[in-house]
PDB file of N, CA and C in Angstrom:
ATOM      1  N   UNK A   1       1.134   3.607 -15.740  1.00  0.00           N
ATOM      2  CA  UNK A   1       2.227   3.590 -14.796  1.00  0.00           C
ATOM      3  C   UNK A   1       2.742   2.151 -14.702  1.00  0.00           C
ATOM      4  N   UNK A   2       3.809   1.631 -15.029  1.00  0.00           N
ATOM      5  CA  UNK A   2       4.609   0.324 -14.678  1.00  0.00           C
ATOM      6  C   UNK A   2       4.666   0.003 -13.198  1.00  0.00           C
ATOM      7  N   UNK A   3       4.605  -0.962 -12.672  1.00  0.00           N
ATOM      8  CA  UNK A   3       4.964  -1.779 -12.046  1.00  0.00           C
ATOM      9  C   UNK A   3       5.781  -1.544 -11.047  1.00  0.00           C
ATOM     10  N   UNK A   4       7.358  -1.245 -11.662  1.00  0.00           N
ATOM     11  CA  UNK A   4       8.652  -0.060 -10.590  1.00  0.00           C
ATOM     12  C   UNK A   4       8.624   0.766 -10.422  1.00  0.00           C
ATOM     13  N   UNK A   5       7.071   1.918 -10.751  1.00  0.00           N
ATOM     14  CA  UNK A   5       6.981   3.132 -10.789  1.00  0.00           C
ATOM     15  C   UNK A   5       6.286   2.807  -9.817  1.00  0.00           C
ATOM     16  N   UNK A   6       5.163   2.067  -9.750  1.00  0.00           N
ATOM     17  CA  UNK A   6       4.135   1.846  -8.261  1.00  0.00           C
ATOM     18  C   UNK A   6       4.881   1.343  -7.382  1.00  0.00           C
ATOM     19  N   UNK A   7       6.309   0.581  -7.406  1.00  0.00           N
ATOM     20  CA  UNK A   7       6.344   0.305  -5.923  1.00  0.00           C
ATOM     21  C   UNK A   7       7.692   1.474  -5.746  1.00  0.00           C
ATOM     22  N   UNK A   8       7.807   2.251  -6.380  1.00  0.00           N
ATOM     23  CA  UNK A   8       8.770   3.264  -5.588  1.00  0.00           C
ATOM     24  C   UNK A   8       7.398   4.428  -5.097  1.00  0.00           C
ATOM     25  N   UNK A   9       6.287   4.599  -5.653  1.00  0.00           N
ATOM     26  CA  UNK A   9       5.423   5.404  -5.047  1.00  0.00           C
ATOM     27  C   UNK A   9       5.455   4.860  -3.731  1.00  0.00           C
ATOM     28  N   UNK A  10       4.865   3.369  -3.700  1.00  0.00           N
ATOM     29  CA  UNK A  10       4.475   2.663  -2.413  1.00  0.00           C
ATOM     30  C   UNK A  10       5.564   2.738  -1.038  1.00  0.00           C
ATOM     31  N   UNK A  11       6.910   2.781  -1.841  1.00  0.00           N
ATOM     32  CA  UNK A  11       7.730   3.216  -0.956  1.00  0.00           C
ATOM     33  C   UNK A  11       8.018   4.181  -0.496  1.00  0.00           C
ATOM     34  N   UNK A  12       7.630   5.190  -1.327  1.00  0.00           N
ATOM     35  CA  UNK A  12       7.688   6.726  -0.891  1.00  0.00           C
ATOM     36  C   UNK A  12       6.761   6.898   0.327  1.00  0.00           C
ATOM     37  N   UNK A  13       5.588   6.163   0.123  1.00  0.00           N
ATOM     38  CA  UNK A  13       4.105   6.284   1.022  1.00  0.00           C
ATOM     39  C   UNK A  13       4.556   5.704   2.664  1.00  0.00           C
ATOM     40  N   UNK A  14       5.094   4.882   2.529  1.00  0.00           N
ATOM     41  CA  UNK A  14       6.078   4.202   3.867  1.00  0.00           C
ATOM     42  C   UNK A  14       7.025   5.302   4.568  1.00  0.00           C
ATOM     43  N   UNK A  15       8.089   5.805   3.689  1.00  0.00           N
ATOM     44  CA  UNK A  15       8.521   6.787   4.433  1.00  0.00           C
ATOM     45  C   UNK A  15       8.149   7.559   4.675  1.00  0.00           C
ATOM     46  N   UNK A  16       7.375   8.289   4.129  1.00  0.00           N
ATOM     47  CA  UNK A  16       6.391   9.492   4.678  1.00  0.00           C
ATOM     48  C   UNK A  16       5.791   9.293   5.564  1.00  0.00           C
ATOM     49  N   UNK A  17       5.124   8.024   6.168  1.00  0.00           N
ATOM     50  CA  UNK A  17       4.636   8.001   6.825  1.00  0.00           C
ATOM     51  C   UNK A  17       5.301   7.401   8.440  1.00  0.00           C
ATOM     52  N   UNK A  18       6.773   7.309   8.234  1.00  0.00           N
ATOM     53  CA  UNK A  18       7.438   7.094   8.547  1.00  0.00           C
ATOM     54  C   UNK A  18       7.465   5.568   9.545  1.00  0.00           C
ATOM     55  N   UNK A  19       7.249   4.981   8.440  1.00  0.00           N
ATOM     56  CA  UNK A  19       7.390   3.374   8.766  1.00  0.00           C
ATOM     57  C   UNK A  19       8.225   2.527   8.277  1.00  0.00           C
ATOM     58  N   UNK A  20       9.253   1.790   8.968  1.00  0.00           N
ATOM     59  CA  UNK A  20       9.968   0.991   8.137  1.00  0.00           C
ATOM     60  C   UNK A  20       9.577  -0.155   6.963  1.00  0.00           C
ATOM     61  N   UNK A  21      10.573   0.235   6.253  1.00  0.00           N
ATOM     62  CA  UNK A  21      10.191  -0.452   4.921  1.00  0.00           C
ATOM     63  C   UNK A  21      11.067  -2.085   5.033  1.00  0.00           C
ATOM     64  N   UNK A  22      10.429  -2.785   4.488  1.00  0.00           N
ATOM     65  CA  UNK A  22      11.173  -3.948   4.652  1.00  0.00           C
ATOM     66  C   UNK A  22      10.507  -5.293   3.922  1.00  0.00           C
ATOM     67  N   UNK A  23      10.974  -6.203   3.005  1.00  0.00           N
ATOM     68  CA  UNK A  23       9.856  -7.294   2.985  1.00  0.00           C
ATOM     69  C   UNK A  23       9.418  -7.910   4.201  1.00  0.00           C
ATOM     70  N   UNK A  24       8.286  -8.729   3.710  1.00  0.00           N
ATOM     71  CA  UNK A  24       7.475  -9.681   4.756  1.00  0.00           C
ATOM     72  C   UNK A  24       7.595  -8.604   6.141  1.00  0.00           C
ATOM     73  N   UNK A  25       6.585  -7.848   6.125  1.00  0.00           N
ATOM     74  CA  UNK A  25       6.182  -6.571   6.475  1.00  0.00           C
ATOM     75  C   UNK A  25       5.367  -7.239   7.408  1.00  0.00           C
ATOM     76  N   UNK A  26       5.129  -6.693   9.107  1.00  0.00           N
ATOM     77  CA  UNK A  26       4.938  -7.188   9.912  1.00  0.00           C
ATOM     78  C   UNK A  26       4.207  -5.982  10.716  1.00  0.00           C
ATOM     79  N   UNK A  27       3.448  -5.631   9.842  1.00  0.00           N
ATOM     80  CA  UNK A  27       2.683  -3.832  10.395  1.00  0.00           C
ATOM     81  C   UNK A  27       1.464  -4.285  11.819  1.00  0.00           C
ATOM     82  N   UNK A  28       1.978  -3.357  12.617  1.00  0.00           N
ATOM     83  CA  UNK A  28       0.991  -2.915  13.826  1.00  0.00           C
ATOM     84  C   UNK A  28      -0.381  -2.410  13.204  1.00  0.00           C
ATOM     85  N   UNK A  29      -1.624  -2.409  13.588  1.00  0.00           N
ATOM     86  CA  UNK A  29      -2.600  -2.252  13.110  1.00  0.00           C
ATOM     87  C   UNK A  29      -2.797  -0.819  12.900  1.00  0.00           C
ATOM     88  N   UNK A  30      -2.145   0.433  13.355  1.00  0.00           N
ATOM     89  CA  UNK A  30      -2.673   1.395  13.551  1.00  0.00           C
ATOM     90  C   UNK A  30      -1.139   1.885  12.116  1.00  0.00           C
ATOM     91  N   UNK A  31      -0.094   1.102  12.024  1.00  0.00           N
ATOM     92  CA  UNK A  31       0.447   1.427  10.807  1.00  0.00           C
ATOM     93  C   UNK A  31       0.313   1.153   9.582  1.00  0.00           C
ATOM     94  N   UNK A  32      -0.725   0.267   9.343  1.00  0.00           N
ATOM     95  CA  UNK A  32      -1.391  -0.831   8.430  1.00  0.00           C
ATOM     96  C   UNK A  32      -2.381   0.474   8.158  1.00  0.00           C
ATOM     97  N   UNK A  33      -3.110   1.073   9.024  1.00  0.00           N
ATOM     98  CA  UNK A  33      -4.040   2.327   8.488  1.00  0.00           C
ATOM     99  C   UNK A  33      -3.430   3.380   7.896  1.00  0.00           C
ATOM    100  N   UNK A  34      -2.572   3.797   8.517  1.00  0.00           N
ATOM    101  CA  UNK A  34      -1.841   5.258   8.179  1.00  0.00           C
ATOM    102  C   UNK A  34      -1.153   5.217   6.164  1.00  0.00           C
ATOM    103  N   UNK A  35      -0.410   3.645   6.758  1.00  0.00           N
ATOM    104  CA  UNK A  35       0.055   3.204   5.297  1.00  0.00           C
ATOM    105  C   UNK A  35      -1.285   3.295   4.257  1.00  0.00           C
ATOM    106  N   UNK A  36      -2.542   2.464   4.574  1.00  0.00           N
ATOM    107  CA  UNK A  36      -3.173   2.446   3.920  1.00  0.00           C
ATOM    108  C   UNK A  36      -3.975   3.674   3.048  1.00  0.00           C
ATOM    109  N   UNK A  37      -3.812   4.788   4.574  1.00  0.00           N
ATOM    110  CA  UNK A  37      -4.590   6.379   3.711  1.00  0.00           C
ATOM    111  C   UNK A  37      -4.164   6.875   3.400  1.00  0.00           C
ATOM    112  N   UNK A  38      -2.437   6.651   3.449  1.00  0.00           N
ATOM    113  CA  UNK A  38      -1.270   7.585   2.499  1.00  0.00           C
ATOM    114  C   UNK A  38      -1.728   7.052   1.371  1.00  0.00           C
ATOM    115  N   UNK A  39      -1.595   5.598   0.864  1.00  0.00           N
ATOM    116  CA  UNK A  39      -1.404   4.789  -0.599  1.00  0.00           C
ATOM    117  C   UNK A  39      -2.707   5.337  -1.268  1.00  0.00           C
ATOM    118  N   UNK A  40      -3.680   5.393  -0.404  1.00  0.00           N
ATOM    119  CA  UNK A  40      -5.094   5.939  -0.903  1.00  0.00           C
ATOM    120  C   UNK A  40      -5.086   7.499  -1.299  1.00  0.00           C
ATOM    121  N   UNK A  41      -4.316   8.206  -0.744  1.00  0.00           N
ATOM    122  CA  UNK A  41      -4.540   9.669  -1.402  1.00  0.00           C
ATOM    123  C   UNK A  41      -3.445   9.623  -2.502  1.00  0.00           C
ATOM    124  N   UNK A  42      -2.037   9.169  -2.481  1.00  0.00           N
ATOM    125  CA  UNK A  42      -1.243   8.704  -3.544  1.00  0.00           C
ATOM    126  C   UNK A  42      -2.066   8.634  -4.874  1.00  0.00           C
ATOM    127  N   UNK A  43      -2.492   7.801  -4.518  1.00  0.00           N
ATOM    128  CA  UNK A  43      -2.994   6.843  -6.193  1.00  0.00           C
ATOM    129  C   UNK A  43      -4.683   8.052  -6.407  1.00  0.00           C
ATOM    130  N   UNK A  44      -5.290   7.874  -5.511  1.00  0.00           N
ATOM    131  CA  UNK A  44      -6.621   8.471  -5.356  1.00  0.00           C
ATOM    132  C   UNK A  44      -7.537   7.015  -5.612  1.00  0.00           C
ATOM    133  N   UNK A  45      -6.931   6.101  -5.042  1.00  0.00           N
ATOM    134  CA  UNK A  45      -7.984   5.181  -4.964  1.00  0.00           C
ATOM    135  C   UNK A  45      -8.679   5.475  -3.584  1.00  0.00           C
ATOM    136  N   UNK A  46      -9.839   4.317  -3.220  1.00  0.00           N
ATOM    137  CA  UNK A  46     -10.245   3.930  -2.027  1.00  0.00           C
ATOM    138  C   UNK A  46     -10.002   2.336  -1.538  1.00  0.00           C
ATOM    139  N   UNK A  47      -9.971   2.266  -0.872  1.00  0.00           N
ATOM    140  CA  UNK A  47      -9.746   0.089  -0.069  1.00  0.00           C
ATOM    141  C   UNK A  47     -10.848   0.088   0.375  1.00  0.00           C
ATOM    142  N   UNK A  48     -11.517  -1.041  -0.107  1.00  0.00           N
ATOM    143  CA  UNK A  48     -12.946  -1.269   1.050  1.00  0.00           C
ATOM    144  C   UNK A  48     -12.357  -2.034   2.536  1.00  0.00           C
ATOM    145  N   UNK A  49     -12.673  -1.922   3.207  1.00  0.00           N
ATOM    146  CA  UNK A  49     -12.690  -2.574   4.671  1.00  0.00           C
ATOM    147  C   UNK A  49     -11.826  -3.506   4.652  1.00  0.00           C
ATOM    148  N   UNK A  50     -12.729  -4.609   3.628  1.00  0.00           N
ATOM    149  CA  UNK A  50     -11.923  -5.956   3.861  1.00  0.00           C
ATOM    150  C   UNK A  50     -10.254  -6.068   3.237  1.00  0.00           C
ATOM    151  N   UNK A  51     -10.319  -4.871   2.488  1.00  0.00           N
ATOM    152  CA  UNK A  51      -8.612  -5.220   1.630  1.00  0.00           C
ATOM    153  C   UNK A  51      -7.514  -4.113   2.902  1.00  0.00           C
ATOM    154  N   UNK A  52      -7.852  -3.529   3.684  1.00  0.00           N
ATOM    155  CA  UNK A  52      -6.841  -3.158   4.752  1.00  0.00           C
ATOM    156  C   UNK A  52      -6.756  -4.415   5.757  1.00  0.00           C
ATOM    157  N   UNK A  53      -5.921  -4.723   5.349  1.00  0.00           N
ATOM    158  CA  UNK A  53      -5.569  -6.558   6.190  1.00  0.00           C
ATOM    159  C   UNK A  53      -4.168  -6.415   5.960  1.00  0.00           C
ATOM    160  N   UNK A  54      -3.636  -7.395   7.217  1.00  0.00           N
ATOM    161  CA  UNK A  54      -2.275  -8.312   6.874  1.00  0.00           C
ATOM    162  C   UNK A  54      -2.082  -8.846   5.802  1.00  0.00           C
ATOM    163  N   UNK A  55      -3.075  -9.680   5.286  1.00  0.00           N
ATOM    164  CA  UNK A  55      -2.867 -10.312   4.621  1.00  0.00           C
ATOM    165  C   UNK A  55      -2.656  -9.744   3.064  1.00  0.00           C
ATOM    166  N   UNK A  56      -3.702  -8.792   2.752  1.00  0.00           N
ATOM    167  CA  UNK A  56      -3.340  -7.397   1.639  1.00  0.00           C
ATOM    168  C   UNK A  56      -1.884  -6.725   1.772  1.00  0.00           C
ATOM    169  N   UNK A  57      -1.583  -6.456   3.121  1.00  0.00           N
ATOM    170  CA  UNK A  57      -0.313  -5.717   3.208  1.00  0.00           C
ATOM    171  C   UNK A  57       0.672  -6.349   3.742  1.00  0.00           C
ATOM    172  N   UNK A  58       0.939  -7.463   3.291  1.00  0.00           N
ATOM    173  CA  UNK A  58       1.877  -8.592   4.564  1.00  0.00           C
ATOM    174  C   UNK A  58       3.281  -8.295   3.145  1.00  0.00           C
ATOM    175  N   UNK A  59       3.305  -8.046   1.595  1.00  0.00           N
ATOM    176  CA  UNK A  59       4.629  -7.472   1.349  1.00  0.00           C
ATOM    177  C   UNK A  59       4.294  -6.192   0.439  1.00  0.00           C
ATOM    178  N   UNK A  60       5.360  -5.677  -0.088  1.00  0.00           N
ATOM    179  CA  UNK A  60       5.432  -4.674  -1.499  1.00  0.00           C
ATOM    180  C   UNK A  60       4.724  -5.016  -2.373  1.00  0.00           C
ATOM    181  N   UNK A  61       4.661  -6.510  -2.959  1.00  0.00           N
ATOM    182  CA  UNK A  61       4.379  -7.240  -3.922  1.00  0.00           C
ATOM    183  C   UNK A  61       3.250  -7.466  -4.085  1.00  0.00           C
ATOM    184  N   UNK A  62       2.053  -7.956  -2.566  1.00  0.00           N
ATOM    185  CA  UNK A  62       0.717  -7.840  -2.447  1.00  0.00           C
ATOM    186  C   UNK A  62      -0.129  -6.577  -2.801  1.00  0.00           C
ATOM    187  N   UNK A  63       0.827  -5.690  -1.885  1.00  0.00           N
ATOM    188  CA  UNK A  63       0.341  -3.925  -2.270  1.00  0.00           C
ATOM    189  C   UNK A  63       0.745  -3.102  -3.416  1.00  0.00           C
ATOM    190  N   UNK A  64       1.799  -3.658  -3.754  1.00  0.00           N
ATOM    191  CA  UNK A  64       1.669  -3.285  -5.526  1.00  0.00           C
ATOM    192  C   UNK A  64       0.204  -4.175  -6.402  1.00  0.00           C
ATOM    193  N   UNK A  65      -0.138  -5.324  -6.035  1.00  0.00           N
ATOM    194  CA  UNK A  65      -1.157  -5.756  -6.871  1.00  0.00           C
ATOM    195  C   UNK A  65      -2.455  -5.304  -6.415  1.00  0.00           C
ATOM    196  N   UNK A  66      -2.603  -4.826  -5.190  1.00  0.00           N
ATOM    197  CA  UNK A  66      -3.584  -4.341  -4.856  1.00  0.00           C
ATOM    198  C   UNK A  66      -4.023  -3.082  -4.802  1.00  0.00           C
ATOM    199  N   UNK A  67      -2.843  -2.558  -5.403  1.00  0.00           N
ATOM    200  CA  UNK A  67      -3.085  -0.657  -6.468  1.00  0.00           C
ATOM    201  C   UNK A  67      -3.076  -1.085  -7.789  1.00  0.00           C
ATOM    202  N   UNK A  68      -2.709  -2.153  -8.041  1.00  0.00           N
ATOM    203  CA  UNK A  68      -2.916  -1.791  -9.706  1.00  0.00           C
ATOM    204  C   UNK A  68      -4.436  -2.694  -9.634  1.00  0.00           C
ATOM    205  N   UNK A  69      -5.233  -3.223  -9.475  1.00  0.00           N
ATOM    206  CA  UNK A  69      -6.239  -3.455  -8.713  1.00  0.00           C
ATOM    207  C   UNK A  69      -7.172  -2.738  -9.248  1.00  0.00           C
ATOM    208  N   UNK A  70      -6.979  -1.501  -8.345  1.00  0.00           N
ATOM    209  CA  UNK A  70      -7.686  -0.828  -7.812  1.00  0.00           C
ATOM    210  C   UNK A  70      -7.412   0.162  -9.297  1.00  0.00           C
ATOM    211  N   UNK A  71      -6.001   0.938  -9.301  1.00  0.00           N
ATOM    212  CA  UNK A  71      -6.171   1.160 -11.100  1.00  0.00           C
ATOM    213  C   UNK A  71      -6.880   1.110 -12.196  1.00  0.00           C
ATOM    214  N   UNK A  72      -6.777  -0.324 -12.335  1.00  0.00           N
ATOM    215  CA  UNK A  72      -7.580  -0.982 -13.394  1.00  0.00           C
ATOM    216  C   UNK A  72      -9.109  -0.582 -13.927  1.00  0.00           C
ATOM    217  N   UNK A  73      -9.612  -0.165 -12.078  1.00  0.00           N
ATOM    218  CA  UNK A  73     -11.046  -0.803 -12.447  1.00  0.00           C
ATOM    219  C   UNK A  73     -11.791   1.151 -11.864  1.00  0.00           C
ATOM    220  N   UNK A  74     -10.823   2.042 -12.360  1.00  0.00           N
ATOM    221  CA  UNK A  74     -11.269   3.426 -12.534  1.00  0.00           C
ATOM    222  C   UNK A  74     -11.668   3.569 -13.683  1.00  0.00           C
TER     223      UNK A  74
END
């Protein structure tokens, strides 16, 4: 899967879950989860603990590298 294919998934995962999409993404903690277990049944990865953060999900660009990541190493 390329690159513009994961972040239109990732964007799909946002609206569904019905959170605004936007760079430099400024998520409430309880939308930072929801986002996170959509992207997780999406892909069929898992996030350990420490990668559901701001700082993991602070843009598109972080959370695109942190599914292909997670990709990689199935």
């Amino acid at each position: 899967m390329n690159r513009e294919t994961l972040r239109e998934k990732i964007e799909n995962c946002f609206r569904e879950s019905g959170i605004r999409m936007r760079e430099g993404l400024d998520l409430a903690s309880l939308d930072l989860i929801v986002v996170a277990v959509r992207i997780e049944k999406e892909f069929g990865i898992k996030f350990g603990l420490d990668e559901i953060s701001i700082d993991q999900f602070r843009s598109f660009e972080t959370i695109t590298s942190l599914v292909e990541k997670h990709l990689k190493d199935r």
